[in-house]
Structure formats: C-alpha cells, structure tokens
Protein backbone atom coordinates (compact mmCIF):
# COMPACT_ATOMS: atom_id res chain seq x y z
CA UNK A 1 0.00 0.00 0.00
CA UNK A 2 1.21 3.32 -0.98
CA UNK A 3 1.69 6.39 1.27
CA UNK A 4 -0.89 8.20 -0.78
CA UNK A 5 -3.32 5.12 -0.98
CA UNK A 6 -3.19 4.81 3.14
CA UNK A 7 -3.93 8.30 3.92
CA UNK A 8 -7.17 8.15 1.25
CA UNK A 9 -8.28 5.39 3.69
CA UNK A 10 -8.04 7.80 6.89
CA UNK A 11 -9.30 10.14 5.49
CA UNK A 12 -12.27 8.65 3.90
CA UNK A 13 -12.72 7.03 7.71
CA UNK A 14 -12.98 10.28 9.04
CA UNK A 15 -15.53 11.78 6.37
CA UNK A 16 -17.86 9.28 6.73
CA UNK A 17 -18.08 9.26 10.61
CA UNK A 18 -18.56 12.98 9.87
CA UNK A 19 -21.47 12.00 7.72
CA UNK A 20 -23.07 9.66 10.06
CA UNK A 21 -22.56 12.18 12.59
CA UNK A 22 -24.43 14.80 10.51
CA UNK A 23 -27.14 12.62 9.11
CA UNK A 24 -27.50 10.32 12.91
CA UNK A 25 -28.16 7.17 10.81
CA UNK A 26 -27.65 5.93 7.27
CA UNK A 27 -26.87 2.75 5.53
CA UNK A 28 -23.95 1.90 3.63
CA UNK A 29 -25.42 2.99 -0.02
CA UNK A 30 -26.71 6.18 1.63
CA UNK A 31 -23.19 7.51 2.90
CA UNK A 32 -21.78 6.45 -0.86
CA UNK A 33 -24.54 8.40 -2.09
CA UNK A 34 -22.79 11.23 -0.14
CA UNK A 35 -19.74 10.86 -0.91
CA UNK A 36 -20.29 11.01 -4.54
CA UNK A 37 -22.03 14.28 -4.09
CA UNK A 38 -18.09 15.03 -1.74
CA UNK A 39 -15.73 17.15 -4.34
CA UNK A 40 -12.89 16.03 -2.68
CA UNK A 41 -13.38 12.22 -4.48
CA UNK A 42 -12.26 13.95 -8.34
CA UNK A 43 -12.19 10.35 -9.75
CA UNK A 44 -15.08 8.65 -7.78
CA UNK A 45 -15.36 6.30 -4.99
CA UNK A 46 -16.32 2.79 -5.36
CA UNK A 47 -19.34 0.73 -3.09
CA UNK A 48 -16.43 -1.73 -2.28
CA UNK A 49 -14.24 0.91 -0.86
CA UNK A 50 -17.11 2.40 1.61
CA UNK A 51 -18.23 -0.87 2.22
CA UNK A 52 -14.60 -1.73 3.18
CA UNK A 53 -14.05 1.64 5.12
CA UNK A 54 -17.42 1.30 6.97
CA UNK A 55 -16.03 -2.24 8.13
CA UNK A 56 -13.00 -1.16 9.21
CA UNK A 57 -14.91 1.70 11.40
CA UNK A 58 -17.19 -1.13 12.90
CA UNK A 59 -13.91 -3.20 13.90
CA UNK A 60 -12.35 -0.46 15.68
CA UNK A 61 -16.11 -0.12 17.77
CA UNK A 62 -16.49 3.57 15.99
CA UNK A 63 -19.79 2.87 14.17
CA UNK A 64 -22.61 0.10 14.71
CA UNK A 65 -25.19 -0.76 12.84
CA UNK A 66 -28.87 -0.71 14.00
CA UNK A 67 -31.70 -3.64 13.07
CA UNK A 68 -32.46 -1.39 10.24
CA UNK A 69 -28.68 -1.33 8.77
CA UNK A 70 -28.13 1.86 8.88
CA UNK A 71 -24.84 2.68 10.26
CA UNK A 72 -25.04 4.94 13.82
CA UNK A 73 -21.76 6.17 15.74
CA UNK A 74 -21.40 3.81 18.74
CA UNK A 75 -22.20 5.85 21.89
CA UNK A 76 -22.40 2.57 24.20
CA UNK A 77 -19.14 2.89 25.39
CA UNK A 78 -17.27 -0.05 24.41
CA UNK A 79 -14.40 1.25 23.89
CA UNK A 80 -11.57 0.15 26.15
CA UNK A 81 -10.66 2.72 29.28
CA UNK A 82 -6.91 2.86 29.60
CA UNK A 83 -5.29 0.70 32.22
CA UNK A 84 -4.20 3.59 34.23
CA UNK A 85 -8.09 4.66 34.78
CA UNK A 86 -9.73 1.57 35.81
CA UNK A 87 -10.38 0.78 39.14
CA UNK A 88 -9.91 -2.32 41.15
CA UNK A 89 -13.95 -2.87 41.31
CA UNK A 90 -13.64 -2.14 37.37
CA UNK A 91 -10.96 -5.09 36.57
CA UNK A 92 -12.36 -7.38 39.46
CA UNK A 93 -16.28 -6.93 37.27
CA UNK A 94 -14.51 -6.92 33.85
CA UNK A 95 -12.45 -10.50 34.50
CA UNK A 96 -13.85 -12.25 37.21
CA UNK A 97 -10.15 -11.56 39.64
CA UNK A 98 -9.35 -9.81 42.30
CA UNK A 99 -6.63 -7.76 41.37
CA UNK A 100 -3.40 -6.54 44.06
C-alpha cells in the first residue's frame, strides 16, 4: 500500500463518521450516495471501498449498525478505558479476579 493510498483510507474514515454524525443514521449505499455528491473524491469512490471503510470503522467499535442497517456512531461505550483509569472494582467486574 502506498503512502498516498493509506492516507485516502483515513481520510475517507474520518468523512464518513462525519457523515453519520451529521445525518444520525444511514446505511452503507446512503453515505456512498454522499460521498459522490463530496468534491474532494475527483475520480469517484467505489461501493467496495465504503463498504470496506465502513467495516474497518465497525472493527475499531467507531460505528454500529442498528436492526435497520443503517450505520449509527457507537455511543455505548465499548471502547476500552486505559489501564491507568480503571479501578480495582472495574478489573475485578470486567475478568472475574481480584486484582493486588
């Protein structure tokens, strides 16, 4: 993968969490709908791309998608708390241990 290539991919991350953001909910042909109407994608975007880039944001827990697949940014909290601010009673819930 090229330099150029890899910072397409952030940056197409980060415009479509700023369209689901904008929008609350949409599915994946509704945010490439968008982005073809985006200036910024001169030579078009592809379905497989967003399709790709929308996976990638579910793996990293940024984006879920509801019982009506449309894609919604994940406010559940799932994302990890760094091991610095979690407290005993947090670990000792989260694994089953008693921690020293």
């Amino acid at each position: 993968m090229t330099k150029s290539n890899f910072l397409q991919e952030v940056d197409l991350g980060r415009i479509i969490l700023q369209i689901i953001t904008d929008y609350r909910a949409l599915t994946t042909i509704e945010i490439w709908y968008e982005l073809g109407e985006d200036d910024r994608f001169d030579g078009g975007i592809t379905r497989a791309e967003v399709t790709d880039a929308v996976s990638e944001l579910e793996k990293q827990n940024n984006i879920v998608k509801g019982k009506d697949d449309k894609w919604k940014i994940n406010s559940s909290g799932t994302q990890r708390l760094s091991r610095s601010r979690v407290s005993r009673d947090q670990a000792k819930k989260h694994t089953g241990m008693d921690t020293l």
